[in-house]
Protein backbone atom coordinates (compact mmCIF):
# COMPACT_ATOMS: atom_id res chain seq x y z
CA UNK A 1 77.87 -177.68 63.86
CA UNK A 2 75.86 -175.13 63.14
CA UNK A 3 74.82 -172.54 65.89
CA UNK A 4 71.63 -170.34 65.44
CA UNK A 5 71.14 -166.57 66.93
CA UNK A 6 68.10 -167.64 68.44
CA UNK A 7 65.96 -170.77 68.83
CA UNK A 8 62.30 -169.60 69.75
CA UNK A 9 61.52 -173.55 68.15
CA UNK A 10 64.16 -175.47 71.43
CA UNK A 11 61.54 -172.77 73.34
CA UNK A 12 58.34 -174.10 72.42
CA UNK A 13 59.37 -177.53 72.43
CA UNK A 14 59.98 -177.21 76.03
CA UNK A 15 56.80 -175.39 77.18
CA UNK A 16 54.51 -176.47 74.43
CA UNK A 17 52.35 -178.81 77.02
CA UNK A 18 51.76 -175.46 78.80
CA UNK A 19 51.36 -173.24 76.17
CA UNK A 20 48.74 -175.38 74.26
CA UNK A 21 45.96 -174.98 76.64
CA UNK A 22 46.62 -171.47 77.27
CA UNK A 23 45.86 -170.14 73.67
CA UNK A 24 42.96 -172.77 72.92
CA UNK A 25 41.41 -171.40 76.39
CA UNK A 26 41.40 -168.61 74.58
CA UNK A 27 40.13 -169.21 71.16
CA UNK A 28 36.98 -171.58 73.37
CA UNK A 29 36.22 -167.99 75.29
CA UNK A 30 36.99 -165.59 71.43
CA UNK A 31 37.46 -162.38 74.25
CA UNK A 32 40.48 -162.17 71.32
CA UNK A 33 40.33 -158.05 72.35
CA UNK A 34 40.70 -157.18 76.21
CA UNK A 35 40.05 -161.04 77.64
CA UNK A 36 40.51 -161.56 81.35
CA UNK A 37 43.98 -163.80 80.04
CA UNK A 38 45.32 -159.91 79.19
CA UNK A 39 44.16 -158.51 82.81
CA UNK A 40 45.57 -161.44 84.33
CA UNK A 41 48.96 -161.22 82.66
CA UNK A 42 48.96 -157.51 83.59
CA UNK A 43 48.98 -158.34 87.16
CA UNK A 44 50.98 -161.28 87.02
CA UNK A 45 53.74 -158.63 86.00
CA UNK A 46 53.02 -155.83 87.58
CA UNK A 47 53.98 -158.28 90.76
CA UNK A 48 56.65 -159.74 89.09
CA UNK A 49 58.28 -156.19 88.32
CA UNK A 50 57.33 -155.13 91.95
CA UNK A 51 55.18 -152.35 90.81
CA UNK A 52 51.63 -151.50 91.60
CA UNK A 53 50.57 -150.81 88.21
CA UNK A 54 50.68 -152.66 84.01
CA UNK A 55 48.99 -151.53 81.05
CA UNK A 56 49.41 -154.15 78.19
CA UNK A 57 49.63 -152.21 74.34
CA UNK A 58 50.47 -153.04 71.17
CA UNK A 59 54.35 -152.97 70.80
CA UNK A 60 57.34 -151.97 72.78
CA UNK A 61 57.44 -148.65 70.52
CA UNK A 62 54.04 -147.85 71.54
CA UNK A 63 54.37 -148.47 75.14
CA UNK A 64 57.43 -145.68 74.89
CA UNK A 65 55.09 -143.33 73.11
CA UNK A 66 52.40 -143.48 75.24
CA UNK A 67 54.37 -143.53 78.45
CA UNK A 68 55.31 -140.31 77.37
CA UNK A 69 52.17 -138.60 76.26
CA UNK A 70 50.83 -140.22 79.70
CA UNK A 71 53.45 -137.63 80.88
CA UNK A 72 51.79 -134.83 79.02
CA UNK A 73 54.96 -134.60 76.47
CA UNK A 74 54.55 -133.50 73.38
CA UNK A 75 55.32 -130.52 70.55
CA UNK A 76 57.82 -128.26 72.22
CA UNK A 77 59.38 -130.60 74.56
CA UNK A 78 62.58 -132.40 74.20
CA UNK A 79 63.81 -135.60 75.37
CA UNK A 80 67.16 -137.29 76.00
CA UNK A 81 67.87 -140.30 75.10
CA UNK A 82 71.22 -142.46 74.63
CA UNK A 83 72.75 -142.44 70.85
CA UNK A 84 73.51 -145.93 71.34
CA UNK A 85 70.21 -147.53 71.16
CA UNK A 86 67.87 -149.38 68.34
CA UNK A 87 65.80 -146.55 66.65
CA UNK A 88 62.33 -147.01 68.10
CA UNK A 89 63.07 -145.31 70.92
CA UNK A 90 63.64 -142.15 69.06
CA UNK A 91 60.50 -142.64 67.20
CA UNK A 92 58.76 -143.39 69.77
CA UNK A 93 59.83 -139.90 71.03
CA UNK A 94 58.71 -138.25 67.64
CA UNK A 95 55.66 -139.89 67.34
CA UNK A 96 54.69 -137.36 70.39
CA UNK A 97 55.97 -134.42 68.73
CA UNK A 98 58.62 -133.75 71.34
CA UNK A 99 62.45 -133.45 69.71
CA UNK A 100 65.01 -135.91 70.39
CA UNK A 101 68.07 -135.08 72.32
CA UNK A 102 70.63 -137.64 72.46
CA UNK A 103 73.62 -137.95 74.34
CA UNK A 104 76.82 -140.45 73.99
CA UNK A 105 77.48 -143.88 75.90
CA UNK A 106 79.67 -144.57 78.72
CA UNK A 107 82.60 -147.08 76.90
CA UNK A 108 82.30 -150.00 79.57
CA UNK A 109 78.44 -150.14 79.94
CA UNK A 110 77.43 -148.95 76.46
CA UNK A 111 74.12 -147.24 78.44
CA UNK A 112 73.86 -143.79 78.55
CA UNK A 113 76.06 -141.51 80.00
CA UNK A 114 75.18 -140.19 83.06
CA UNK A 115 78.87 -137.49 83.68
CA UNK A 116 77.72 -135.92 80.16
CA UNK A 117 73.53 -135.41 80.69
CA UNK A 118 74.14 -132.17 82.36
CA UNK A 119 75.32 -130.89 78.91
CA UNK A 120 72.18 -131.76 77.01
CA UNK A 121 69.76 -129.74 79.50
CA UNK A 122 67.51 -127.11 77.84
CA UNK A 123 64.69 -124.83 79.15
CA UNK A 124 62.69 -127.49 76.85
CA UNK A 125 63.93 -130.68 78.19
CA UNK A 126 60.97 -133.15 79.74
CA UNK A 127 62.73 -136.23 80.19
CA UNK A 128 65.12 -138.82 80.29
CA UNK A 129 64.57 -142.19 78.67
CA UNK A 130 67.80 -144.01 79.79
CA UNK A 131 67.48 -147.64 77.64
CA UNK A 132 68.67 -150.58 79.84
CA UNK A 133 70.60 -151.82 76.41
CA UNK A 134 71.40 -155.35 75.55
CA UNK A 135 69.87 -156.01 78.93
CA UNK A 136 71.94 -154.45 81.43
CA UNK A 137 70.15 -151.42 83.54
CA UNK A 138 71.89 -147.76 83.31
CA UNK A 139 73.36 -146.07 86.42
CA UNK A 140 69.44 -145.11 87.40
CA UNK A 141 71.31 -143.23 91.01
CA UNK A 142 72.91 -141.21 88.78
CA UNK A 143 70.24 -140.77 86.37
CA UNK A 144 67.65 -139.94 88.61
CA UNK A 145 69.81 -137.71 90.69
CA UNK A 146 70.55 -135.49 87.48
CA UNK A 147 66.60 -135.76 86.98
CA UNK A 148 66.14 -134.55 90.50
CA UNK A 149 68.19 -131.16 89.80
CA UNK A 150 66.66 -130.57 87.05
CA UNK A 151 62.91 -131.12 87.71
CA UNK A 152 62.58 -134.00 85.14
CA UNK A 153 60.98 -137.12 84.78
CA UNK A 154 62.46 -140.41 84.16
CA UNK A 155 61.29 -143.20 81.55
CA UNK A 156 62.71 -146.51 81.79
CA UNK A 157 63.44 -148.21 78.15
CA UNK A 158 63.38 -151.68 79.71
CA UNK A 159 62.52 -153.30 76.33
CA UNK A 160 65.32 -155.54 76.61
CA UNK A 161 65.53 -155.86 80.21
CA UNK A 162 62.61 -157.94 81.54
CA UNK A 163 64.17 -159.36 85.10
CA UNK A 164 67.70 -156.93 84.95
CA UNK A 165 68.12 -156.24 88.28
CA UNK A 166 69.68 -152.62 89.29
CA UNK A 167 71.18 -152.50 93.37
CA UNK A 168 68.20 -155.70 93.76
CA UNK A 169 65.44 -153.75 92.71
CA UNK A 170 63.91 -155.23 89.28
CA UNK A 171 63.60 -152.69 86.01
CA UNK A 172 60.06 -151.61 85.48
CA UNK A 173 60.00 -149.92 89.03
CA UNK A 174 62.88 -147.89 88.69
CA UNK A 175 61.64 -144.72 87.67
CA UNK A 176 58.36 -142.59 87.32
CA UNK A 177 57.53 -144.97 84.15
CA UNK A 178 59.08 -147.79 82.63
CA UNK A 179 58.45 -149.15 78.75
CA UNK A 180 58.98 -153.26 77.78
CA UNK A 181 58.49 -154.67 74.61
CA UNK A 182 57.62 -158.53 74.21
CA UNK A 183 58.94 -158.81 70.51
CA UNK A 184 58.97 -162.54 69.95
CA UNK A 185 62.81 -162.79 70.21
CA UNK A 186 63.06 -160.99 73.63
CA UNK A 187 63.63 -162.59 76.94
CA UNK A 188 59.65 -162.63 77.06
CA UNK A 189 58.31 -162.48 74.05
CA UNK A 190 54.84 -163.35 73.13
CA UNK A 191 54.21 -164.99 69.63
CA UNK A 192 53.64 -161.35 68.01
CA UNK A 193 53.79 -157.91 68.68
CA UNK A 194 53.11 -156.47 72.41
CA UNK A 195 54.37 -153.92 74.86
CA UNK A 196 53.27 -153.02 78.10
CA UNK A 197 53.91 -149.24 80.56
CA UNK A 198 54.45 -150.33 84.08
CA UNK A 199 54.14 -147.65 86.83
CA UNK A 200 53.57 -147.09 90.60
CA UNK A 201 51.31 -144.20 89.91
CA UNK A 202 47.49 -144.37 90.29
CA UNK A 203 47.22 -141.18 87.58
CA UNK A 204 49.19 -142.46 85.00
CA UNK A 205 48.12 -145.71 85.11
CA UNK A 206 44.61 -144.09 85.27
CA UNK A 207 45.57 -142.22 81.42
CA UNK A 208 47.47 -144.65 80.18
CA UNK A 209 44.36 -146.97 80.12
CA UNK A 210 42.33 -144.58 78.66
CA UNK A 211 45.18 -143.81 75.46
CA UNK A 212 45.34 -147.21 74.93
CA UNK A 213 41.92 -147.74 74.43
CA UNK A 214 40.48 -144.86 71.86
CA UNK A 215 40.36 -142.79 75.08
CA UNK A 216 37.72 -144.23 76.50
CA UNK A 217 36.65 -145.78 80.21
CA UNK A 218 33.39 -146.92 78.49
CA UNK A 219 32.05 -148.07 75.02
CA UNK A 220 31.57 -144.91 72.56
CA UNK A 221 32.29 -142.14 75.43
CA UNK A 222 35.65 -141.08 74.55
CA UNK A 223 37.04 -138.76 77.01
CA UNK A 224 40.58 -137.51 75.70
CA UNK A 225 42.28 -138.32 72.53
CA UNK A 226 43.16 -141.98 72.97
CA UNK A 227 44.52 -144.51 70.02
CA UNK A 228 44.19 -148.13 69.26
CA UNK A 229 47.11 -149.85 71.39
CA UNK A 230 45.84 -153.07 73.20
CA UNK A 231 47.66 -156.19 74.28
CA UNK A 232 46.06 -158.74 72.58
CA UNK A 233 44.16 -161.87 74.32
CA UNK A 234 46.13 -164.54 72.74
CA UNK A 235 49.54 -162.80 72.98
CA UNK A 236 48.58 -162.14 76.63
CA UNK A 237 47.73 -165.77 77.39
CA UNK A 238 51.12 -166.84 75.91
CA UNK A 239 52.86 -164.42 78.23
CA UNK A 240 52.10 -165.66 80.85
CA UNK A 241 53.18 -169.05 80.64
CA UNK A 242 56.40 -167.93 79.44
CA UNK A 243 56.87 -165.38 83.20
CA UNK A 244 57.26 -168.29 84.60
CA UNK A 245 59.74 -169.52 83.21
CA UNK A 246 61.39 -166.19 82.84
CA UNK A 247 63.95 -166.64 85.42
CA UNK A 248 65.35 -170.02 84.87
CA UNK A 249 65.99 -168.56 80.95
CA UNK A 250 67.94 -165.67 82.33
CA UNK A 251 69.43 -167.31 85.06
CA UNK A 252 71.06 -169.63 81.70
CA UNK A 253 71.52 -166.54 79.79
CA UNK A 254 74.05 -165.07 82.94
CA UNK A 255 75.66 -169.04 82.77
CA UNK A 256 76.21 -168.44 78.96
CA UNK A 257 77.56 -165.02 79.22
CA UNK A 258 79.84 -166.05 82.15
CA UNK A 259 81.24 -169.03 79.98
CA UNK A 260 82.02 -166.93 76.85
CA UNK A 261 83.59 -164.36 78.99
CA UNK A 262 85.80 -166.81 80.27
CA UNK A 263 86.65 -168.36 77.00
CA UNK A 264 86.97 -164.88 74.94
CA UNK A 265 88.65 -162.43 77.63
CA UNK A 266 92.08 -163.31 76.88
CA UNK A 267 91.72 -163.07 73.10
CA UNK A 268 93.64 -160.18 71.36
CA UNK A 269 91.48 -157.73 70.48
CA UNK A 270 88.66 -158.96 72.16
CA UNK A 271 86.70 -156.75 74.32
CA UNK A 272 83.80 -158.63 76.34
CA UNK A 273 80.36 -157.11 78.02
CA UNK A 274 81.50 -156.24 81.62
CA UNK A 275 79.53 -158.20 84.27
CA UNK A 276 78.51 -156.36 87.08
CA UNK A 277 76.59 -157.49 90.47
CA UNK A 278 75.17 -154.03 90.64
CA UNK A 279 73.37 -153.58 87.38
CA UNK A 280 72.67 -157.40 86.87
CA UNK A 281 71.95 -158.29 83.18
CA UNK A 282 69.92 -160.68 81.87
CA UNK A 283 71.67 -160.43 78.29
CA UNK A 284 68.77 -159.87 75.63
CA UNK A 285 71.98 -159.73 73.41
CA UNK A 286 75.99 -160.76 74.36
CA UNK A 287 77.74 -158.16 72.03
CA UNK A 288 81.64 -158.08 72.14
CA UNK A 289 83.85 -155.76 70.66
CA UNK A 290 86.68 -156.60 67.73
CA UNK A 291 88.36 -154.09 65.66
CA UNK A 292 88.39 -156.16 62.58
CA UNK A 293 84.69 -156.95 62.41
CA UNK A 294 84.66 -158.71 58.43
CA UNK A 295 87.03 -160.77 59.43
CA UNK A 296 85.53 -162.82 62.16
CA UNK A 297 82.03 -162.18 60.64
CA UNK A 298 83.73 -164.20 57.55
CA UNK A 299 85.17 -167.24 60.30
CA UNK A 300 81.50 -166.89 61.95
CA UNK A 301 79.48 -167.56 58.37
CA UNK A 302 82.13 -170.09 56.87
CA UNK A 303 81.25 -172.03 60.87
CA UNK A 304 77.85 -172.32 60.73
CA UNK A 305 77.42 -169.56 63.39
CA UNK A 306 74.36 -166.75 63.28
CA UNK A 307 75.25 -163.61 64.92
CA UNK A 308 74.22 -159.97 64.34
CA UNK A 309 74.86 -156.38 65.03
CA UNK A 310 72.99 -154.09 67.36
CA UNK A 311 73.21 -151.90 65.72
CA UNK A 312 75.10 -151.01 62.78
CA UNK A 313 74.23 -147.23 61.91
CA UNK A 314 73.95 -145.19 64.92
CA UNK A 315 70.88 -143.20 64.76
CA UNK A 316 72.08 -139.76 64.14
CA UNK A 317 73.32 -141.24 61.01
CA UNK A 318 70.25 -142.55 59.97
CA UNK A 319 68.48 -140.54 56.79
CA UNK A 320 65.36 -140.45 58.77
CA UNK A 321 67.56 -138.43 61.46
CA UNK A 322 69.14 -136.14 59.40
CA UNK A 323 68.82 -133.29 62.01
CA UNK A 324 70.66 -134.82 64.49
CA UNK A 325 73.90 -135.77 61.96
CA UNK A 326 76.12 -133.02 63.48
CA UNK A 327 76.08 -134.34 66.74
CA UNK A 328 79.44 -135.60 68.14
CA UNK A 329 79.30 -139.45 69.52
CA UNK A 330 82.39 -140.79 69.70
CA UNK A 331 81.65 -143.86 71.73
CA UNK A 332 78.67 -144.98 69.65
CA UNK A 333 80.38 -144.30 66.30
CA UNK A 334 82.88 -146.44 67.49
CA UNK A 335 81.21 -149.13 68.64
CA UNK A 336 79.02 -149.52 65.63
CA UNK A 337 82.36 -150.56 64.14
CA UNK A 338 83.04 -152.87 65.95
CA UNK A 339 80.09 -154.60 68.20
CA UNK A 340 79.07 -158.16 67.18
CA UNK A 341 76.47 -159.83 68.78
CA UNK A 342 77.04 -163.53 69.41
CA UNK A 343 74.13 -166.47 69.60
CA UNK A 344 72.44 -165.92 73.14
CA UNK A 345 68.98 -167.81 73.86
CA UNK A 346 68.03 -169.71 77.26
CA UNK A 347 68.72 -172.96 75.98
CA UNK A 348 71.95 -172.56 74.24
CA UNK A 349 74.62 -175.27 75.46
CA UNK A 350 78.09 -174.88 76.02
CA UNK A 351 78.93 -177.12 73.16
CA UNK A 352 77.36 -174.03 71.60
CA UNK A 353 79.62 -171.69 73.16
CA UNK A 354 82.29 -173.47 73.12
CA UNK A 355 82.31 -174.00 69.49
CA UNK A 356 81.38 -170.36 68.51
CA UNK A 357 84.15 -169.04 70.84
CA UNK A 358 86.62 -171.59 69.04
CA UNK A 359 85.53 -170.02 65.99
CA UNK A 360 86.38 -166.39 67.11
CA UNK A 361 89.78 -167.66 68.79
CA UNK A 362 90.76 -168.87 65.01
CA UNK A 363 89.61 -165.69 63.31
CA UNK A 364 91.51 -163.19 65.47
CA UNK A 365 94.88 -165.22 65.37
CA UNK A 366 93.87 -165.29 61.73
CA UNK A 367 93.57 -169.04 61.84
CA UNK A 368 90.89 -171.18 59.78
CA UNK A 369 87.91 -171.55 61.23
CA UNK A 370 87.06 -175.24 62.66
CA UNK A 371 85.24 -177.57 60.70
CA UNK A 372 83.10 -179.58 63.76
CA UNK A 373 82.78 -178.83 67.53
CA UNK A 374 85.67 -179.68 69.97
């Protein structure tokens, strides 16, 4: 058997009738830039994240950026951020100019940290971007509670987290701005690059469509310092097929992760994601924990079995991070030994799991790894 990471082709197959029609309306109308498919989609999720307000950009990294210049951040300012996160959103941060802060993990939830955010406060902090990572939201009470003291705003990095649920209310709303990406391989991902800022206030939503857009509220009258950053048409058509499907694929993703819980928690050395009815995942990514890494990576390749690692050098190791190296992070430097992400996708079967937990079972007892499925 072989079992891939992801299977965006098993997704197609099973919406292709829909998603046909919806990209050759587009290419009969060629409104490729700004189409009413990309206003539509907008406030198809805007309703869907229970929030008044969606600006469709370019990328998830540019949605973070201009969340935050929406937010009037910028040289001077500093923002914290979780150590344990994928890189963008610290560029995103320096793309603005601000500095970024970052703070260690909590060990069970691998989000941010809310007991240690009181230590990273400075005269120049702006905000926190807590990152709802692998798809499970952050302790937002918490968060937002520390904001509150502090006179701080809070940006949700919900690129992984399109239907997570914190205490029933859906990410996107959760704070004064949230930031989603729709990279092809995430719960819903278009069939390119796109992001989109969603908001419940008029006055960032208000700048947000004019960065996006060269600045402008009408052709050639430009009238702040905007960028190129729009959704496209095609990408936004695409979307919106795939929202309604959204749930049903992470309703299967919670089904999967429950099933290789139950197969992998009594492993030795096996540590597995923590599933929690308060901050609901919809697992972008299952990532488990094993202190000897090569060795089931080995059992995993010899099997037939993708998997990956989010992510491997924490980012104040990172040569493009150089000032932040002497930071202490002793929960991220320890999980990027030792995190493994296994295949997750909404139509992975059981079989699936099954097998790929088999294969783990025989690598930690040090056993060969299967040849077919049981």
């Amino acid at each position: 058997m072989t079992v891939p990471f992801v299977d965006l082709k098993r997704q197609f197959r099973t919406i292709e009738p829909e998603i046909r029609p919806a990209i050759e309306g587009v290419l009969e109308s060629c409104a490729f830039i700004m189409g009413p498919e990309m206003r539509a989609f907008e406030q198809e999720f805007a309703r869907y994240c229970d929030v008044r307000h969606c600006v469709g950009v370019a990328s998830g990294t540019a949605a973070i950026e201009l969340a935050l210049r929406a937010l009037d951040i910028g040289p001077g300012d500093e923002v914290i951020i979780p150590a344990n996160t994928y890189v963008a959103s610290a560029l995103a941060v320096t793309a603005t100019g601000a500095s970024v802060v970052l703070v260690d993990v909590d060990p069970v939830s691998a989000n941010i940290d809310a007991d240690v955010l009181e230590r990273a406060f400075t005269p120049r902090t702006k905000a926190i971007m807590p990152v709802h990572l692998y798809g499970r939201p952050a302790d937002m009470e918490s968060i937002l509670a520390v904001a509150r003291r502090h006179g701080c705003f809070v940006v949700e990095d919900a690129a992984q987290a399109h239907g997570a649920r914190y205490r029933d209310r859906l990410a996107g709303g959760l704070a004064d701005i949230a930031c989603f990406s729709f990279y092809p391989g995430k719960n819903l991902g278009a069939y390119g690059d796109g992001g989109a800022v969603t908001t419940n206030d008029p006055a960032l939503y208000d700048r947000l469509i004019l960065l996006r857009d060269f600045g402008q509220r009408r052709k050639y009258e430009h009238l702040i310092k905007g960028t190129n950053s729009r959704l496209d048409t095609l990408q936004a058509a695409v979307l919106s097929v795939k929202l309604r499907h959204l749930d049903r694929w992470n309703a299967r993703r919670r089904e999967a992760a429950q099933l290789y819980n139950e197969l992998l928690r009594e492993l030795p050395d096996v540590a597995v994601p923590d599933i929690s009815k308060e901050c609901e995942s919809v697992f972008h990514l299952y990532v488990i924990e094993v202190p000897d890494r090569s060795n089931v990576i080995e059992a995993l390749e010899g099997a037939g079995v993708q998997y990956g690692i989010h992510y491997p050098i924490p980012i104040h190791r990172q040569p493009a991070y150089t000032e932040l190296a002497s930071g202490s992070f002793p929960v991220t430097e320890r999980r990027a030994e030792r995190i493994l992400s296994l295949p997750m996708f909404g139509e992975i079967t059981d079989d699936e799991i099954r097998y790929t937990s088999s294969v783990i079972a025989r690598a930690v007892d040090r056993k060969p790894a299967p040849v077919g499925a049981r």
